[in-house]
Protein backbone atom coordinates (compact mmCIF):
# COMPACT_ATOMS: atom_id res chain seq x y z
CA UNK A 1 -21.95 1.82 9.39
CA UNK A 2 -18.32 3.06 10.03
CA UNK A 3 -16.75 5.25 7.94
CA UNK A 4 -13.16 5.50 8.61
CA UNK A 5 -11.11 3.86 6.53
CA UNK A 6 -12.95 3.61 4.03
CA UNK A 7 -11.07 2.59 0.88
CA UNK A 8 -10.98 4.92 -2.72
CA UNK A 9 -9.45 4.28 -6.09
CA UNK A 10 -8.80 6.50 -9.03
CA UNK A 11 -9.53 4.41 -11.80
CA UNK A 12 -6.41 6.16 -13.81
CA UNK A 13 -3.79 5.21 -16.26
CA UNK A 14 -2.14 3.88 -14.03
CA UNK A 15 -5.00 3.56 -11.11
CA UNK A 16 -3.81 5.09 -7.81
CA UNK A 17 -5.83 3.32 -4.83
CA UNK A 18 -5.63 4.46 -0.89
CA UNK A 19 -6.57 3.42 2.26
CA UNK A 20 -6.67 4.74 5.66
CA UNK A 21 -3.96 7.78 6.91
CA UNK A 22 -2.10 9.60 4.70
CA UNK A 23 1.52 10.12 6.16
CA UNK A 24 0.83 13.65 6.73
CA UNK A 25 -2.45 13.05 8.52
CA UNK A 26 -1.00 10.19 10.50
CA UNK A 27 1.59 12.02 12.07
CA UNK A 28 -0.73 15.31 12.97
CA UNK A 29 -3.31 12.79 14.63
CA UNK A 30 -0.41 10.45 15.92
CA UNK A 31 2.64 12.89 16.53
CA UNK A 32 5.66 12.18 13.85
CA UNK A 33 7.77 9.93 17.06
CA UNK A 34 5.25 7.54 16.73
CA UNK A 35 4.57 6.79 12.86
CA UNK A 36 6.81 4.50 10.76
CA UNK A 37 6.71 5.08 7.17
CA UNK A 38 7.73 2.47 4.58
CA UNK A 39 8.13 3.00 0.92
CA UNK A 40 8.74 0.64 -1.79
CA UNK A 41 9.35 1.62 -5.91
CA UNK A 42 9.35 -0.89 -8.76
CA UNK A 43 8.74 -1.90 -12.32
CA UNK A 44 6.03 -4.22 -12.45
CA UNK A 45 5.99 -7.88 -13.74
CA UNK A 46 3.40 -6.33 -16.52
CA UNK A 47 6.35 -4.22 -17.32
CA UNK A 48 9.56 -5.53 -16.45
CA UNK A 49 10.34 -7.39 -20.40
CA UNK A 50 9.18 -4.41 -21.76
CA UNK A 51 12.07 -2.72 -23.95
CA UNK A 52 11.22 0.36 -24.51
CA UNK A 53 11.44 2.57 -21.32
CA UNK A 54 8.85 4.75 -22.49
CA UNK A 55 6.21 2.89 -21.84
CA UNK A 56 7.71 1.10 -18.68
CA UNK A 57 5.53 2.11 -15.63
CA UNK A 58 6.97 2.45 -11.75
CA UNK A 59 4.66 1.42 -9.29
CA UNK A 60 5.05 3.26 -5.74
CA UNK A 61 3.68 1.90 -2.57
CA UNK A 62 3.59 3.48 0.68
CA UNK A 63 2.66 1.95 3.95
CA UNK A 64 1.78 4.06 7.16
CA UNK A 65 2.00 2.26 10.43
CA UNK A 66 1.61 3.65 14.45
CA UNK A 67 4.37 2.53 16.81
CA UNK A 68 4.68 0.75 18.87
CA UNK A 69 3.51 -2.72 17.01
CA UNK A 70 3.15 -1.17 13.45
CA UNK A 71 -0.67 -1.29 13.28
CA UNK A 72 -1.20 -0.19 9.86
CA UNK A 73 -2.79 2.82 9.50
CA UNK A 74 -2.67 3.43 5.75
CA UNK A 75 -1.55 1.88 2.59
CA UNK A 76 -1.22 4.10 -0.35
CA UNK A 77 -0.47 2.69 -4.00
CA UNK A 78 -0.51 3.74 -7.57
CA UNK A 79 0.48 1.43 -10.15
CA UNK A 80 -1.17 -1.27 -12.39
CA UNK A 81 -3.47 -3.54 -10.62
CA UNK A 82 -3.43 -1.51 -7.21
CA UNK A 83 -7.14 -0.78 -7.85
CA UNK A 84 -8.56 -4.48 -7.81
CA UNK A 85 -5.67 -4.81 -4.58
CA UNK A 86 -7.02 -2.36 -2.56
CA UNK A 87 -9.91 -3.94 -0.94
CA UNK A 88 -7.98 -6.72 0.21
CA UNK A 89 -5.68 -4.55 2.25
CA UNK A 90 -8.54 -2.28 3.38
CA UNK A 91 -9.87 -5.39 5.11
CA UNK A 92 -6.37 -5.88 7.21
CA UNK A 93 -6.89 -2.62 8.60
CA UNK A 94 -10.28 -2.58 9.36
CA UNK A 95 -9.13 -5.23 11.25
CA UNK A 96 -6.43 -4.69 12.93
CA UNK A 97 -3.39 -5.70 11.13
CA UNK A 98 0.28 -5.12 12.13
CA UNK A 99 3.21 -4.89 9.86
CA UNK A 100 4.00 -8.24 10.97
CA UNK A 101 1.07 -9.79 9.71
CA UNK A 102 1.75 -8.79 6.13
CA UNK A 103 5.87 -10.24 6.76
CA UNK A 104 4.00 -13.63 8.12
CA UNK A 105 1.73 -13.74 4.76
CA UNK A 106 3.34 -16.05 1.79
CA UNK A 107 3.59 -13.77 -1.06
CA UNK A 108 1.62 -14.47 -4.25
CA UNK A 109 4.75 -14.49 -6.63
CA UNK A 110 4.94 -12.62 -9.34
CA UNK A 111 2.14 -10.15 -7.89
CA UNK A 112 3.25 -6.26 -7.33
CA UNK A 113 0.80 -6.57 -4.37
CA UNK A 114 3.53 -9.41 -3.11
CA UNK A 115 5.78 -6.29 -2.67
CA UNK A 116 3.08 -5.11 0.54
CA UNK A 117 4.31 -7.83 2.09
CA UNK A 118 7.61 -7.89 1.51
CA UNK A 119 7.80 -4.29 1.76
């Protein structure tokens, strides 16, 4: 059994779901010249007609990737749904997946988890 990159979810309000290196760890292991960082922030679909802001909710997404060919190395997400999207992206870098590979993927429209590959 292999235990790296193992994937975790908080099952909070809303859930908050990780996979592999956080930024900080990637660039200690990786040195901060070679790890690209990409960020995205959004209302959700879920959201998006709501009218009243206070109970609008911004999903964040963060995806860590080692130069040179953007292997991902971790994708970090809190927001609705992220929790049942996790797994799915835990299995592209298990194995092996470049940033590339998520731009090359047709995006599941209106999904937030079309936003990982668009990001």
């Amino acid at each position: 059994m292999d235990y790296t990159n193992v994937p975790s979810v908080i099952f909070s309000h809303p859930p908050i779901g990780s996979v592999g290196l956080s930024e900080k760890n990637a660039i200690k292991k990786y040195g901060i010249d070679n790890i690209k960082v990409y960020r995205s922030r959004f209302t959700s679909m879920h959201y998006a007609l709501a009218n009243d802001e206070n109970i609008k909710s911004q999903t964040f997404f963060k995806v860590v990737c080692l130069k040179p060919d953007e292997k991902l190395i971790g994708i970090h997400c809190i927001g609705k749904g992220v929790d049942e999207m996790m797994q799915g992206f835990a299995v592209a870098i298990k194995a092996g997946a470049t940033k590339k590979h998520l731009e090359s993927t047709v995006a599941i429209h209106p999904t937030s988890s079309e936003e990982l590959v668009l990001i």
